[in-house]
C-alpha atoms as a PDB file:
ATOM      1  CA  UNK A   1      30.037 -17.741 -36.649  1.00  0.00           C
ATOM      2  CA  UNK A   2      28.783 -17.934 -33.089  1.00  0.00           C
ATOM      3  CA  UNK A   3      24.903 -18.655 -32.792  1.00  0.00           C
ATOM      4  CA  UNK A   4      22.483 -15.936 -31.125  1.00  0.00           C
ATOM      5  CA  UNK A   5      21.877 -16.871 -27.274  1.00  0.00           C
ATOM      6  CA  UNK A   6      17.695 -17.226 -26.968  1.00  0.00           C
ATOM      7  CA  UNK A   7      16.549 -16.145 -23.290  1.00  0.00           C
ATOM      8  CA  UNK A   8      13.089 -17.468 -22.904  1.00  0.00           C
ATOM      9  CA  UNK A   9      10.422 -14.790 -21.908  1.00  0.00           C
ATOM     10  CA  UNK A  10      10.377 -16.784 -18.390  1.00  0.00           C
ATOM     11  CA  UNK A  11      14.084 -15.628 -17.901  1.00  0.00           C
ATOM     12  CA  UNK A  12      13.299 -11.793 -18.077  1.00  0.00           C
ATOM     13  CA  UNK A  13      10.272 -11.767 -15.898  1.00  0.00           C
ATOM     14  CA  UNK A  14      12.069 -11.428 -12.361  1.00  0.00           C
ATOM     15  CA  UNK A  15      13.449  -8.122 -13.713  1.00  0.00           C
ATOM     16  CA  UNK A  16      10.560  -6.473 -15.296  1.00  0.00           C
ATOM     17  CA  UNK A  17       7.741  -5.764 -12.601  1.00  0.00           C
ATOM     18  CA  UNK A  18       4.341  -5.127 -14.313  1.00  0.00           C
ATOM     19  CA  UNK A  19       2.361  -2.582 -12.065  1.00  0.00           C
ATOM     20  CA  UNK A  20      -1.632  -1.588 -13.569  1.00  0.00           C
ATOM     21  CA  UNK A  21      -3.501   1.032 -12.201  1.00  0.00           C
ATOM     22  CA  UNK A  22      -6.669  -0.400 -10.515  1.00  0.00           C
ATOM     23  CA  UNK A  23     -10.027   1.593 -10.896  1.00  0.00           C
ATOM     24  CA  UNK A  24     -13.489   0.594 -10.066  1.00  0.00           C
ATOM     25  CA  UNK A  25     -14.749  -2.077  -8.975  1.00  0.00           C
ATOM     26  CA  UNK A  26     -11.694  -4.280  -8.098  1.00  0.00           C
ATOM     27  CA  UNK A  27     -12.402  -4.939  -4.675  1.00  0.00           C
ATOM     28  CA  UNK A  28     -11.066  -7.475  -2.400  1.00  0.00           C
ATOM     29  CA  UNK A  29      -9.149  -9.950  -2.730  1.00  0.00           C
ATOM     30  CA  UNK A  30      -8.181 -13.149  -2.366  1.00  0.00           C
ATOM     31  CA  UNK A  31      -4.358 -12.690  -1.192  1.00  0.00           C
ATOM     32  CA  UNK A  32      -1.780 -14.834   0.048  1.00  0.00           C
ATOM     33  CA  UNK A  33      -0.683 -12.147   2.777  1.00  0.00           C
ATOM     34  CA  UNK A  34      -4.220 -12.394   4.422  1.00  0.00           C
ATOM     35  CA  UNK A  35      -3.726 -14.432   7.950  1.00  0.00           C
ATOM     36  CA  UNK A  36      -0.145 -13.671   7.596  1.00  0.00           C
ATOM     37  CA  UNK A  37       1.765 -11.327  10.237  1.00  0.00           C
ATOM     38  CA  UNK A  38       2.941  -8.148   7.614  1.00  0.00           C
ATOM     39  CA  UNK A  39       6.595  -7.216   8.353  1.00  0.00           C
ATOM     40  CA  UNK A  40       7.432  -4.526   5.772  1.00  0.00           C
ATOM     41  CA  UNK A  41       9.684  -1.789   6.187  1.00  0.00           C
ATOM     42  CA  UNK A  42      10.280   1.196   3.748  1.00  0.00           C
ATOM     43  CA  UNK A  43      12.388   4.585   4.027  1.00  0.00           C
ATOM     44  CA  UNK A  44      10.467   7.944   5.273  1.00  0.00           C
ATOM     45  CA  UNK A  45      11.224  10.817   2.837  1.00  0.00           C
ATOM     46  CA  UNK A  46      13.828  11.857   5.268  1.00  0.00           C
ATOM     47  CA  UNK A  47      15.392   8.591   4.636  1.00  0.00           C
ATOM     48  CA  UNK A  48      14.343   7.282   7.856  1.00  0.00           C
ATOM     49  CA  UNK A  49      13.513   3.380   7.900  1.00  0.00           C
ATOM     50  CA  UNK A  50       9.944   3.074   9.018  1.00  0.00           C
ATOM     51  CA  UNK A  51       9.098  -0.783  10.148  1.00  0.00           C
ATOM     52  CA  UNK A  52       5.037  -0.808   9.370  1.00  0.00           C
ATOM     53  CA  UNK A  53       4.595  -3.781  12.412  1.00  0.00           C
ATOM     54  CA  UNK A  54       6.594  -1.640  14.998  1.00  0.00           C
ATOM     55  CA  UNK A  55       2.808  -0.029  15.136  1.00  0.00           C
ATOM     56  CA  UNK A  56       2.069  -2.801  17.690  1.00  0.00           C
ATOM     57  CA  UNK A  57      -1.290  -2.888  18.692  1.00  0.00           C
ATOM     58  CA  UNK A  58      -2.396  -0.049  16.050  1.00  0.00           C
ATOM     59  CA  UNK A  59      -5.046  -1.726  13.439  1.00  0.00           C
ATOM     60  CA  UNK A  60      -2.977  -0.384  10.423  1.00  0.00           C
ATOM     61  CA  UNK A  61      -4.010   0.869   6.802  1.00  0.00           C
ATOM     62  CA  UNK A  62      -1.112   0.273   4.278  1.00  0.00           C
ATOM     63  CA  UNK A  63      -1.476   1.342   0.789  1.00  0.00           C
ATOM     64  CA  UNK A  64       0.577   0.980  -2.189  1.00  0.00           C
ATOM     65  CA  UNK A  65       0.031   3.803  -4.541  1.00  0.00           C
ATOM     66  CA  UNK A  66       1.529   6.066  -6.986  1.00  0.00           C
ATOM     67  CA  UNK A  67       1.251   9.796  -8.075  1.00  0.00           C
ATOM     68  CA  UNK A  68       0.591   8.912 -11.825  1.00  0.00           C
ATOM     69  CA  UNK A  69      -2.413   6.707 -10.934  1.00  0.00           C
ATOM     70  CA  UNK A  70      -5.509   8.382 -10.972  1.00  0.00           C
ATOM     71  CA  UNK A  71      -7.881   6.186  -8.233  1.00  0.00           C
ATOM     72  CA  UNK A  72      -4.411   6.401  -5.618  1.00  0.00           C
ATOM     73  CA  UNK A  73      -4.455  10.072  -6.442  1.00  0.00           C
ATOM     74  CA  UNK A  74      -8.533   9.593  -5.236  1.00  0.00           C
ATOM     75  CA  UNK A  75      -7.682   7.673  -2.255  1.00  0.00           C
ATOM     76  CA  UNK A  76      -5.688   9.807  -0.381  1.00  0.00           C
ATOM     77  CA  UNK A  77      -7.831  12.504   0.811  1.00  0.00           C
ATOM     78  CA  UNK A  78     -10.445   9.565   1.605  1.00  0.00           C
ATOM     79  CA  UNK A  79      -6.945   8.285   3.959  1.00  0.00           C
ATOM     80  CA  UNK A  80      -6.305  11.057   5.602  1.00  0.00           C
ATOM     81  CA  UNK A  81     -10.288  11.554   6.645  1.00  0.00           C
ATOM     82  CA  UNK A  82      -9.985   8.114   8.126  1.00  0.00           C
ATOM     83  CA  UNK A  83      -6.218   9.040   9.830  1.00  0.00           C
ATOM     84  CA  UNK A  84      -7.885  12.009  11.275  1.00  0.00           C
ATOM     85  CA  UNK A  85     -11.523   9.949  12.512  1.00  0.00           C
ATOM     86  CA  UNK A  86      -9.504   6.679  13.598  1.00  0.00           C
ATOM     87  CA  UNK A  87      -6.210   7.630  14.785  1.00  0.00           C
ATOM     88  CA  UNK A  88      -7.055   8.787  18.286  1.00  0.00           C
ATOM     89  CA  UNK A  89      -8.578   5.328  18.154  1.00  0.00           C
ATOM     90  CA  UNK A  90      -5.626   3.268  17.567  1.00  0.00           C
ATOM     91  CA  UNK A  91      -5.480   3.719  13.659  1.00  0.00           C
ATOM     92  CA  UNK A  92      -2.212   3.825  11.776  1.00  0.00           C
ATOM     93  CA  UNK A  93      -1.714   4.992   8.037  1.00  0.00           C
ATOM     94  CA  UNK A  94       1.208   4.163   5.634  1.00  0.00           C
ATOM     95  CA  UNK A  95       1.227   5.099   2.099  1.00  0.00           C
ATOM     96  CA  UNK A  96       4.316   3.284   0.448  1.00  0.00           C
ATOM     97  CA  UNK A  97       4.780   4.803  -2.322  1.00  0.00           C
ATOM     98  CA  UNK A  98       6.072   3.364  -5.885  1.00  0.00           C
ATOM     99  CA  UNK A  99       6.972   6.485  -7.790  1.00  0.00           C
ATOM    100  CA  UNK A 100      10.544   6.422  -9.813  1.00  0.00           C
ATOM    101  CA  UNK A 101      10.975   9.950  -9.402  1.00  0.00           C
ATOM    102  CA  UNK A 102      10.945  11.175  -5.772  1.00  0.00           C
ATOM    103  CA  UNK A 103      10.574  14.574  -6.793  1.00  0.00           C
ATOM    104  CA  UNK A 104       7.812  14.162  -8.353  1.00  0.00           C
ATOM    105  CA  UNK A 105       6.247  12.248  -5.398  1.00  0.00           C
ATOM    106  CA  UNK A 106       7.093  15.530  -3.601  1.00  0.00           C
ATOM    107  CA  UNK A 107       5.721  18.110  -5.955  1.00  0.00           C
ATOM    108  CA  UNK A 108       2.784  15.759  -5.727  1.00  0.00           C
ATOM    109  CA  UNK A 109       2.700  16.105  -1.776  1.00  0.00           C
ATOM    110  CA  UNK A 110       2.977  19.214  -1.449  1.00  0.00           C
ATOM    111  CA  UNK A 111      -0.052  20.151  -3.585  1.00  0.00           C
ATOM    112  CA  UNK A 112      -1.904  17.409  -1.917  1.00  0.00           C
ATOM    113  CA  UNK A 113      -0.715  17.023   1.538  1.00  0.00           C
ATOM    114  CA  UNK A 114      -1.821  14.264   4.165  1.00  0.00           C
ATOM    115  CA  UNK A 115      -1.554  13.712   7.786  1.00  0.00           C
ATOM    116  CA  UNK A 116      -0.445   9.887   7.235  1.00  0.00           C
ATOM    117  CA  UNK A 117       2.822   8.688   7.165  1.00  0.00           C
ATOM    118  CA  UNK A 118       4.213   8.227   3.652  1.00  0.00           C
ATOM    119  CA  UNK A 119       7.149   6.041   2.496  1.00  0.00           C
ATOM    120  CA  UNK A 120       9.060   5.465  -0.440  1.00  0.00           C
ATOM    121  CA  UNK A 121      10.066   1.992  -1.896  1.00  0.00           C
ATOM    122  CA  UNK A 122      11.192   3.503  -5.925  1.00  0.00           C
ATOM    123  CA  UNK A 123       9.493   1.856  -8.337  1.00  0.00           C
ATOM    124  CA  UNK A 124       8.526  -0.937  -6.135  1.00  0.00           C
ATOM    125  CA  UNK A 125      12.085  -2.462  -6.248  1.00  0.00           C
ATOM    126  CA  UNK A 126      12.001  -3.788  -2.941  1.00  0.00           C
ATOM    127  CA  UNK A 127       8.184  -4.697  -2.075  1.00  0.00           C
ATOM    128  CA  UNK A 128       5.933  -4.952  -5.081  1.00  0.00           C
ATOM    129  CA  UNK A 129       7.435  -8.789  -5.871  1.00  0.00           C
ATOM    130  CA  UNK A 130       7.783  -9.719  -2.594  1.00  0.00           C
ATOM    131  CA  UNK A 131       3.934  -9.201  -1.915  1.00  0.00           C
ATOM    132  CA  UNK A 132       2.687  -9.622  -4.890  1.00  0.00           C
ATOM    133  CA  UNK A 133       1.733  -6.240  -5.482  1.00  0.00           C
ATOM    134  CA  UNK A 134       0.586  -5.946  -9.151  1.00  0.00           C
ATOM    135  CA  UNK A 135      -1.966  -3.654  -9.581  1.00  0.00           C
ATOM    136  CA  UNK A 136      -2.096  -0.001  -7.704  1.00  0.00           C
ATOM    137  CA  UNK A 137      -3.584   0.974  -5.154  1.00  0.00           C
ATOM    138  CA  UNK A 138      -3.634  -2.234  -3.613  1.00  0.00           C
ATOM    139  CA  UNK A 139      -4.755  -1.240   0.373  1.00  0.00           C
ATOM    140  CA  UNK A 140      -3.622  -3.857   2.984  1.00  0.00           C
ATOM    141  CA  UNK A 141      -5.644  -3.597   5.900  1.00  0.00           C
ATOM    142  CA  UNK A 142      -3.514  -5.225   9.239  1.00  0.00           C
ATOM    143  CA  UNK A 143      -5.245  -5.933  12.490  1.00  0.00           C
ATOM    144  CA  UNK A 144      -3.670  -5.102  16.314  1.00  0.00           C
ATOM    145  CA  UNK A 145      -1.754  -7.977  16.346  1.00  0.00           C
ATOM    146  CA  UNK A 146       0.203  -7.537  13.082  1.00  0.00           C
ATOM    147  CA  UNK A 147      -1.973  -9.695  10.663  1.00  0.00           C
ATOM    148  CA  UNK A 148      -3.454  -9.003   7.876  1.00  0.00           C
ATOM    149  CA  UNK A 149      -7.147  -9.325   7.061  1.00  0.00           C
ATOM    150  CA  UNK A 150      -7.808  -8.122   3.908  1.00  0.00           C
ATOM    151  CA  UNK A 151      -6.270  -6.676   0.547  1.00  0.00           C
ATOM    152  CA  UNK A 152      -7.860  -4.082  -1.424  1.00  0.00           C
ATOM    153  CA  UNK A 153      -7.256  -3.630  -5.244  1.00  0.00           C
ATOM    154  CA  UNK A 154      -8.033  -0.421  -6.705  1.00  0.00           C
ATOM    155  CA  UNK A 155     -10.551   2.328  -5.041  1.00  0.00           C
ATOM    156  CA  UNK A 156     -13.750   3.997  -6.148  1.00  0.00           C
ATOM    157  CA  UNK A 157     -16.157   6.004  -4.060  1.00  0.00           C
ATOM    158  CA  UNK A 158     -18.109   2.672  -3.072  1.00  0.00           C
ATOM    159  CA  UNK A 159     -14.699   1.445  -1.579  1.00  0.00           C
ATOM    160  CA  UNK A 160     -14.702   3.842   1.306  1.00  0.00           C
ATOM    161  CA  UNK A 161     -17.735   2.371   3.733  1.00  0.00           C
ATOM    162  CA  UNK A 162     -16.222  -1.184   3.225  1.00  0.00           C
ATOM    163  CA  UNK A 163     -12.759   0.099   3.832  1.00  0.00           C
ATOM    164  CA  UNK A 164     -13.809   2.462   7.062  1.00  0.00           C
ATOM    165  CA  UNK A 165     -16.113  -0.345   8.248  1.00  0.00           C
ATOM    166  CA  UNK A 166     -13.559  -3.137   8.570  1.00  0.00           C
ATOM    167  CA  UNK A 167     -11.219  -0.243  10.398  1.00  0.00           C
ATOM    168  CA  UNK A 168     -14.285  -0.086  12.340  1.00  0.00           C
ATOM    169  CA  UNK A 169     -14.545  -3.673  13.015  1.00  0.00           C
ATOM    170  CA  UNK A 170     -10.783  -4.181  14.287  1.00  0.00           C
ATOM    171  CA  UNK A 171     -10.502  -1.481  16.340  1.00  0.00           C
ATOM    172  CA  UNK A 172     -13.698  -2.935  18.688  1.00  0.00           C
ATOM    173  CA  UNK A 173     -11.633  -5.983  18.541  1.00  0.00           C
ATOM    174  CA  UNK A 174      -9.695  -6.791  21.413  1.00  0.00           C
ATOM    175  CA  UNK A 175      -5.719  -6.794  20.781  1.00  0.00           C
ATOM    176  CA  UNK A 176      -4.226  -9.317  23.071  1.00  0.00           C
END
């Protein structure tokens, strides 16, 4: 009789990606990607690949989000206020989305539209490891030359001066 194979729980992790939902109070934080130039690139829901750095000299707003998680579902409208205020200003918004089910992401959409560009990267497959993305919404805020500056977990109602003030705060900053 053969013996049973035993995988240890190490062996199983790089296939099982753990994403939370991030409420209140979560805040910045500490982030490998900060100081780093952010290359990501994720399909349009037209199927389009949209390269988030191609935005050169746009401060950029990236958030990772999700139609089941309540404080994403909060964000967005808060997003799209700051598209609209910002944008003429050199302010670019991404929401990468990490639903499994795109139609639900677009049932979603269309009873909550935005101005914003959205993306789709299902169920995180190809970005939430990569980043380190664990918890959702997790905001990456990019400055005009492609580098990031700070990372955002979760989103409450106190996020959204910090948030709009370090938008603020890059786009004085000169560019070059």
């Amino acid at each position: 009789m053969m013996s049973p194979v035993l995988m240890s729980p190490r062996a199983l992790l790089p296939a099982v990606v753990l994403l939370a939902c991030a409420g209140a109070h979560q805040g910045v934080r500490s982030s490998p990607l900060v100081g780093q130039a952010f290359e990501v690139a994720a399909e349009d829901l037209k199927g389009r690949v949209v390269r988030v750095n191609a935005a050169t000299g746009q401060v950029r707003v990236v958030d990772f989000w999700a139609t089941w998680c309540d404080p994403c579902r909060d964000q967005l409208p808060f997003l799209d206020r700051l598209s609209a205020d910002h944008g003429p200003l050199g302010l670019s918004i991404y929401a990468i989305s990490f639903d499994e089910d795109r139609a639900a992401l677009e049932r979603f959409l269309e009873e909550t539209p935005v101005s914003f560009e959205i993306l789709w990267d299902k169920g995180g497959a190809a970005l939430s490891e990569r980043l380190e993305i664990t918890r959702l919404p997790t905001t990456v805020i990019v400055d005009r030359k492609g580098v990031v500056r700070e990372v955002h977990l979760g989103f409450d109602r106190d996020e959204e001066k910090k948030i709009e003030a370090i938008v603020r705060r890059l786009l004085a900053e000169d560019g070059s």
